[in-house]
PDB file of N, CA and C in Angstrom:
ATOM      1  N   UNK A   1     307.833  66.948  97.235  1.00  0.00           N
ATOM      2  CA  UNK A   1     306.819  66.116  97.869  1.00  0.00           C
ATOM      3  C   UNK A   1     307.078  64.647  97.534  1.00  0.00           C
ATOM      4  N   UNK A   2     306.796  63.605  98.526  1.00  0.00           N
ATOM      5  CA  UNK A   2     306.889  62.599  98.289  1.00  0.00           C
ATOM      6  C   UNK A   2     305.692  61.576  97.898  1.00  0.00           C
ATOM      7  N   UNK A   3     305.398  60.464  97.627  1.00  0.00           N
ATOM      8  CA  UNK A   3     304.514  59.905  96.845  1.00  0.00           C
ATOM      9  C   UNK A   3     303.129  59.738  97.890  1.00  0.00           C
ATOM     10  N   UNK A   4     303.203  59.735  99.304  1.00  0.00           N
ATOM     11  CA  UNK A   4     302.692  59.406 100.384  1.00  0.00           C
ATOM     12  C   UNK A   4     302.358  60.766 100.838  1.00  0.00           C
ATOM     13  N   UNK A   5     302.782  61.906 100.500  1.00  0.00           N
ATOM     14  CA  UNK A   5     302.026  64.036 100.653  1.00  0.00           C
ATOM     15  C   UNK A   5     301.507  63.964  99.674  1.00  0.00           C
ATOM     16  N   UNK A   6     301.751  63.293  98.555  1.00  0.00           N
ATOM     17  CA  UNK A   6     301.032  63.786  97.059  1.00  0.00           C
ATOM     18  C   UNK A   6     299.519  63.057  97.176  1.00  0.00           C
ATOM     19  N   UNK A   7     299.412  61.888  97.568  1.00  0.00           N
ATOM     20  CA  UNK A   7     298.472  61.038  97.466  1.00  0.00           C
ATOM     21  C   UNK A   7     297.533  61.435  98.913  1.00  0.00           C
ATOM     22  N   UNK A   8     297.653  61.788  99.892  1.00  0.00           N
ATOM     23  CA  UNK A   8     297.419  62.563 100.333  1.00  0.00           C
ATOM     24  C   UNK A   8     296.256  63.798  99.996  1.00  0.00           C
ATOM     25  N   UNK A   9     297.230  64.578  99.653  1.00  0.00           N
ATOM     26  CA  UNK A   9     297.147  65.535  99.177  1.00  0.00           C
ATOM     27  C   UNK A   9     295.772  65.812  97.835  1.00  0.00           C
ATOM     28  N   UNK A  10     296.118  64.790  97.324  1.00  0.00           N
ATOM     29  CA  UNK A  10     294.865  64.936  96.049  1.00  0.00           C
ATOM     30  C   UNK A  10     293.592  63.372  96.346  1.00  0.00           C
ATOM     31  N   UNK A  11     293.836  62.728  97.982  1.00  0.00           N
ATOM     32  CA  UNK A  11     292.679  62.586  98.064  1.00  0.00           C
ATOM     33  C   UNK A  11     291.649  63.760  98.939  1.00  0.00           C
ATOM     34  N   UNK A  12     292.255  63.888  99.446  1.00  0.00           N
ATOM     35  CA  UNK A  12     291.890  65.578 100.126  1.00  0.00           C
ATOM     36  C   UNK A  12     290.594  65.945  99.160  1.00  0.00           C
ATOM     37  N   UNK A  13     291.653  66.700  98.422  1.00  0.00           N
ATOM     38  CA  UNK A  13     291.300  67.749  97.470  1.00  0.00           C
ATOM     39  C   UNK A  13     289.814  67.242  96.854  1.00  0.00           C
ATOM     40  N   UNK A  14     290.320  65.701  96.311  1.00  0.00           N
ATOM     41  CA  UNK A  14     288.759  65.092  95.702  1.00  0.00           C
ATOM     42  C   UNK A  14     287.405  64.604  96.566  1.00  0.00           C
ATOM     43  N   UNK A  15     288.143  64.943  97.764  1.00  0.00           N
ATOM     44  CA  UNK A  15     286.372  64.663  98.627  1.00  0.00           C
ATOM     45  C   UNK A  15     286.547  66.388  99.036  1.00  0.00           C
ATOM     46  N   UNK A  16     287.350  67.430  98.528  1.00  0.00           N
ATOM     47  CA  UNK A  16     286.664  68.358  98.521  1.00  0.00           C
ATOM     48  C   UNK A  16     286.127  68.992 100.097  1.00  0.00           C
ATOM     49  N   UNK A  17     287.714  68.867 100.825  1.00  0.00           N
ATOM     50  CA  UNK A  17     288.011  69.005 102.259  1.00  0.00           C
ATOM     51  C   UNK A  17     289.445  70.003 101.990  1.00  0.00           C
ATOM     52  N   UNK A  18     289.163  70.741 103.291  1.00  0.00           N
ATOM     53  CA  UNK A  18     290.591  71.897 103.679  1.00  0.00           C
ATOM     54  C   UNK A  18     291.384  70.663 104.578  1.00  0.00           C
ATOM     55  N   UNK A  19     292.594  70.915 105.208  1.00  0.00           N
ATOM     56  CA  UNK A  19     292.946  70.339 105.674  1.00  0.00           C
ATOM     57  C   UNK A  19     292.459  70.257 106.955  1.00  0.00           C
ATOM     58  N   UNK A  20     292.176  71.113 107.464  1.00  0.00           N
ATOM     59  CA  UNK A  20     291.382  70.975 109.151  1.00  0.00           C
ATOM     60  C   UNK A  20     289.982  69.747 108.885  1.00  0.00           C
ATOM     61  N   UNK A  21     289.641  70.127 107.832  1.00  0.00           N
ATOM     62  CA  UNK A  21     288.209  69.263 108.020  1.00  0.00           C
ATOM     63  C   UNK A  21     288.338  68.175 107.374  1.00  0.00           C
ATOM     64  N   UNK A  22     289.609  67.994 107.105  1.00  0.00           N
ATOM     65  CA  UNK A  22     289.941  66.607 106.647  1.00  0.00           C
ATOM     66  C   UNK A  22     291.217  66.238 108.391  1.00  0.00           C
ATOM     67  N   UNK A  23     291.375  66.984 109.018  1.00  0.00           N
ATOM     68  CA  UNK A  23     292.138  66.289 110.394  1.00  0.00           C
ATOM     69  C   UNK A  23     291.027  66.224 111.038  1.00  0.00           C
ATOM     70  N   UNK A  24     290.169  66.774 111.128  1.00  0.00           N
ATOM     71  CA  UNK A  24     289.014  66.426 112.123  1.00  0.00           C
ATOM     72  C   UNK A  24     288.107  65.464 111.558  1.00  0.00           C
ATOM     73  N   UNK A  25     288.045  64.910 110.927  1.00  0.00           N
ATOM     74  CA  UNK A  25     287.097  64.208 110.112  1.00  0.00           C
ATOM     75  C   UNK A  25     287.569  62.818 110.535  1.00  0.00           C
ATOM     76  N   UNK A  26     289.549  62.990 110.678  1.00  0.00           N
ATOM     77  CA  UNK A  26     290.031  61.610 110.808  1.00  0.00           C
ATOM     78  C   UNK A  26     290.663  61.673 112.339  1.00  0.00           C
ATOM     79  N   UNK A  27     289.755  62.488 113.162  1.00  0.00           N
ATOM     80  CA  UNK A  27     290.285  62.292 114.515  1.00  0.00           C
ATOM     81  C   UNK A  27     291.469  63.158 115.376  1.00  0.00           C
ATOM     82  N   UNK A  28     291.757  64.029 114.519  1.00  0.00           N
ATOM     83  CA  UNK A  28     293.738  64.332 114.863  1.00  0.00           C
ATOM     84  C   UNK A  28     292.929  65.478 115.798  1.00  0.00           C
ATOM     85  N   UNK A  29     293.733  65.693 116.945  1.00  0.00           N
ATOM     86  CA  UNK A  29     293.769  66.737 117.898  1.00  0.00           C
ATOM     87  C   UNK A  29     293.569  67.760 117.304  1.00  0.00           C
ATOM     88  N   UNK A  30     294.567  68.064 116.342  1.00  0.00           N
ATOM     89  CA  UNK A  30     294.628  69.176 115.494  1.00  0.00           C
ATOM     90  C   UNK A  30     294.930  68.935 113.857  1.00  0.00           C
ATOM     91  N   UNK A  31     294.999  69.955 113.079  1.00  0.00           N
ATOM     92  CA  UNK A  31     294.989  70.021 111.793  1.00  0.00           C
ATOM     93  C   UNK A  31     296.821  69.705 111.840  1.00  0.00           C
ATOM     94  N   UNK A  32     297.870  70.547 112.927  1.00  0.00           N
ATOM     95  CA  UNK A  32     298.917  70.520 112.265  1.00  0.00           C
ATOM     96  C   UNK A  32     299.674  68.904 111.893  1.00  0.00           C
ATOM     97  N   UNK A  33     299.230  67.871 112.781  1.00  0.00           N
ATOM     98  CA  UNK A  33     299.491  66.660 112.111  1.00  0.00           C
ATOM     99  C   UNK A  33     299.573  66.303 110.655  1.00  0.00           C
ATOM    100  N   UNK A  34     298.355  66.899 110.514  1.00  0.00           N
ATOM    101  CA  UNK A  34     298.315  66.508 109.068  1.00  0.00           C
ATOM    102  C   UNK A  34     298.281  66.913 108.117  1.00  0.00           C
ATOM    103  N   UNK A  35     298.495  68.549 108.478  1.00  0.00           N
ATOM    104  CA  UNK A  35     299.664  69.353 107.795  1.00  0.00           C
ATOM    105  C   UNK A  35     300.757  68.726 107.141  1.00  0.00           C
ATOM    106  N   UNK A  36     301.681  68.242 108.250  1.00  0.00           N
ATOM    107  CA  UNK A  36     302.922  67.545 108.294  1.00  0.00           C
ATOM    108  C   UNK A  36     302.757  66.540 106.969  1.00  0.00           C
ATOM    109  N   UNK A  37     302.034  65.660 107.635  1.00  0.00           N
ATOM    110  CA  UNK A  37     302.218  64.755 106.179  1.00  0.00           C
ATOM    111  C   UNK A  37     301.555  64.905 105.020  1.00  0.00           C
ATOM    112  N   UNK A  38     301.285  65.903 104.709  1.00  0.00           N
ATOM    113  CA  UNK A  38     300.765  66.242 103.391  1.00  0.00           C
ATOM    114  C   UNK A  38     301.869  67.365 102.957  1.00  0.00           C
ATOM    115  N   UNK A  39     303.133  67.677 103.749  1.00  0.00           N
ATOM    116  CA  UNK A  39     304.054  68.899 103.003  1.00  0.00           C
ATOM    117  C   UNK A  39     305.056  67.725 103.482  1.00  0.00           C
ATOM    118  N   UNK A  40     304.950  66.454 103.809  1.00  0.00           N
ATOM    119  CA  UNK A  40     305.853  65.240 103.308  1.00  0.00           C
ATOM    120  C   UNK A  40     306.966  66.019 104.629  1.00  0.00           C
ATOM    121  N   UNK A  41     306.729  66.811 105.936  1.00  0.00           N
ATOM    122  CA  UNK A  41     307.383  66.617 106.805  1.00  0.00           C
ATOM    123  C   UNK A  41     308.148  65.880 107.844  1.00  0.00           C
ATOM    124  N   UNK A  42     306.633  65.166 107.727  1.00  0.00           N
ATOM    125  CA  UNK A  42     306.196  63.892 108.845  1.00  0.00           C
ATOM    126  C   UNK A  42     305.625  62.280 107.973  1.00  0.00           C
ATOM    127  N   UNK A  43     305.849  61.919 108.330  1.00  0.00           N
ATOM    128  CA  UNK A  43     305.704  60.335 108.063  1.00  0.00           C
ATOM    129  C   UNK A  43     304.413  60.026 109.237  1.00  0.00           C
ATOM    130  N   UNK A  44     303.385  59.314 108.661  1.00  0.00           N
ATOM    131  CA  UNK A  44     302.034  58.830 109.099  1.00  0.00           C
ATOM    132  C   UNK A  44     302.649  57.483 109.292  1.00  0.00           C
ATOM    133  N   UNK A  45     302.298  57.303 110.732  1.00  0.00           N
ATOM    134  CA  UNK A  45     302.484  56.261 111.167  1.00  0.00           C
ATOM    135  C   UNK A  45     301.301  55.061 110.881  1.00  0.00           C
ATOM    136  N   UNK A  46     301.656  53.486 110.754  1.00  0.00           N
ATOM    137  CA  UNK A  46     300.911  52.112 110.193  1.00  0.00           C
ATOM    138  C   UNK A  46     299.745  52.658 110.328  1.00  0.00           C
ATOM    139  N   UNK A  47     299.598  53.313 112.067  1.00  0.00           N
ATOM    140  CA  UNK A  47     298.001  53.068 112.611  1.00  0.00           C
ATOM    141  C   UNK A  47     297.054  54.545 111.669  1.00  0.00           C
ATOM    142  N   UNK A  48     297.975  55.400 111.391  1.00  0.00           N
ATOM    143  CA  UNK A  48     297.790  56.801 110.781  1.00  0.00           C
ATOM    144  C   UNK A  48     297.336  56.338 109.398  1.00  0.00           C
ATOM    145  N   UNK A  49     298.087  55.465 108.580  1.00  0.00           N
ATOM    146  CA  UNK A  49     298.100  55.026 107.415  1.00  0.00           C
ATOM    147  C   UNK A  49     296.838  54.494 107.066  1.00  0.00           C
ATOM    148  N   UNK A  50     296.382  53.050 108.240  1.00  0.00           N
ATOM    149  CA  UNK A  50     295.222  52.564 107.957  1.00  0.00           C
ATOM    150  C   UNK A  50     293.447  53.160 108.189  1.00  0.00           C
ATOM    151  N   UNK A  51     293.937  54.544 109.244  1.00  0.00           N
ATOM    152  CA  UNK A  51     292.847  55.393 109.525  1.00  0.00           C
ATOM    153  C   UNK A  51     293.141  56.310 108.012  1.00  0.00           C
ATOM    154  N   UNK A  52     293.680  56.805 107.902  1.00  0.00           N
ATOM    155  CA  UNK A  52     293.564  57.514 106.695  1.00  0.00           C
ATOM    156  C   UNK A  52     292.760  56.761 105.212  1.00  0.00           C
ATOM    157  N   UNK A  53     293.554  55.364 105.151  1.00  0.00           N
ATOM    158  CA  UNK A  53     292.834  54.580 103.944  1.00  0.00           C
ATOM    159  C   UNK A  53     291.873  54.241 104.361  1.00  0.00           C
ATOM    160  N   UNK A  54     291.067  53.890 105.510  1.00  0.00           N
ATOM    161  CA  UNK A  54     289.613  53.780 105.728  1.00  0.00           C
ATOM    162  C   UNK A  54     288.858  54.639 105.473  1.00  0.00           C
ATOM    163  N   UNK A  55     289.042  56.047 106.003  1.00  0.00           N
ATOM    164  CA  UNK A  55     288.748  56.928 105.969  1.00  0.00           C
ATOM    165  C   UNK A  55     287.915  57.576 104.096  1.00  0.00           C
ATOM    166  N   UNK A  56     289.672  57.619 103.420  1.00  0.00           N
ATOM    167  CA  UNK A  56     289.068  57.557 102.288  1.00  0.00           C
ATOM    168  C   UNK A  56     289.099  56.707 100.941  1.00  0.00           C
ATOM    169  N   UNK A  57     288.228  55.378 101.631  1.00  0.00           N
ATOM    170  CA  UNK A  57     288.294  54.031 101.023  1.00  0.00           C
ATOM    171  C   UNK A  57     289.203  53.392 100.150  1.00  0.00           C
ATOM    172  N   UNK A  58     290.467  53.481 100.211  1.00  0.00           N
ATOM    173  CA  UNK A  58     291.479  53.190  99.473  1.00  0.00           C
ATOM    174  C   UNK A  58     292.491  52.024 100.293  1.00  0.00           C
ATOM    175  N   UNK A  59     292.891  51.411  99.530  1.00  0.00           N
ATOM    176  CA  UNK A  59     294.487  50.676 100.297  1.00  0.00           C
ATOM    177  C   UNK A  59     295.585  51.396 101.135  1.00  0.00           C
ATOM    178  N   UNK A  60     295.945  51.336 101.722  1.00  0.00           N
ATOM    179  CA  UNK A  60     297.493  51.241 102.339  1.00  0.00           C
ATOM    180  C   UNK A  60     298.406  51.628 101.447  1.00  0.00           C
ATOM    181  N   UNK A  61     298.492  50.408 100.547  1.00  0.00           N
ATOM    182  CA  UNK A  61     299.360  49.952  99.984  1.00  0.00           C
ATOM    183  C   UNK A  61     299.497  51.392  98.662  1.00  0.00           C
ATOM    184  N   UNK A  62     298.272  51.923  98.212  1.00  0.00           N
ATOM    185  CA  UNK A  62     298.000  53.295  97.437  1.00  0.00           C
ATOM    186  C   UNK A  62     298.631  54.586  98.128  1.00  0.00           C
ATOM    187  N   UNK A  63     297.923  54.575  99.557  1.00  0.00           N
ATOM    188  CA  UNK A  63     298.799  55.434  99.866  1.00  0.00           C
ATOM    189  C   UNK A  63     300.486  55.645 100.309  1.00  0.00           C
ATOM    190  N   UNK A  64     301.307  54.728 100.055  1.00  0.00           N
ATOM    191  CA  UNK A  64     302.250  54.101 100.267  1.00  0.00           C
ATOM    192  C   UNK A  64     302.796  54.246  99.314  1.00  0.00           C
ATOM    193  N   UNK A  65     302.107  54.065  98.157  1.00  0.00           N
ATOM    194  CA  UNK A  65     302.814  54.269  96.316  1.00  0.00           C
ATOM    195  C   UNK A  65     303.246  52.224  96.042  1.00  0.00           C
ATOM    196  N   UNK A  66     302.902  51.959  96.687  1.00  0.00           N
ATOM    197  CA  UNK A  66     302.907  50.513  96.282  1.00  0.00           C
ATOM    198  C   UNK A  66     301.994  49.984  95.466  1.00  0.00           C
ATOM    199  N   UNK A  67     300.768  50.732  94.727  1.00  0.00           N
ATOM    200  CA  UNK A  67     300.032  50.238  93.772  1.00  0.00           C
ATOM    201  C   UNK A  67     299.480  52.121  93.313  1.00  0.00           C
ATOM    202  N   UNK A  68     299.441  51.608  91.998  1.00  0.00           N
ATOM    203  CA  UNK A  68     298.134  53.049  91.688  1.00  0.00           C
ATOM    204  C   UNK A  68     296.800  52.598  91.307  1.00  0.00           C
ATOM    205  N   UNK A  69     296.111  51.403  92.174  1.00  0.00           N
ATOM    206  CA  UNK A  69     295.283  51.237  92.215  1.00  0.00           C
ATOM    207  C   UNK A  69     294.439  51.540  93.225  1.00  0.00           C
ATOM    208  N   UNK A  70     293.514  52.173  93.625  1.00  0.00           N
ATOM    209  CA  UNK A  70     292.767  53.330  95.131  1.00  0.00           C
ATOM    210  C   UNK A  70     292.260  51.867  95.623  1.00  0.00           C
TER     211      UNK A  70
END
């Protein structure tokens, strides 16, 4: 896994969401999107990146691995 599935991955976990109700929560057609980038398949694109860190109030730049500050 890479630093951007991991982070991901364990903000998920801490708001205490499956992955479907964490893709529907952030809009995705479906869950398998975001599947993908949480098993570090797929790469979340800028606009993916900044819906995701809104989503769960964090930087970009965190989920990116450019700071370990949320």
């Amino acid at each position: 896994m890479d630093i951007i599935s991991t982070r991901l991955k364990s903000l998920r976990l801490a708001y205490n969401l499956t992955q479907d109700q964490a893709a529907q929560a952030l809009g995705f057609k479906d869950a398998g999107s975001y599947r993908k980038y949480e098993s570090g398949k797929v790469l979340p694109g800028a606009d993916k990146i900044r819906t995701i860190a809104d989503f769960y109030k964090v930087t970009a730049d965190y989920i990116l691995g450019r700071t370990d500050t949320p």
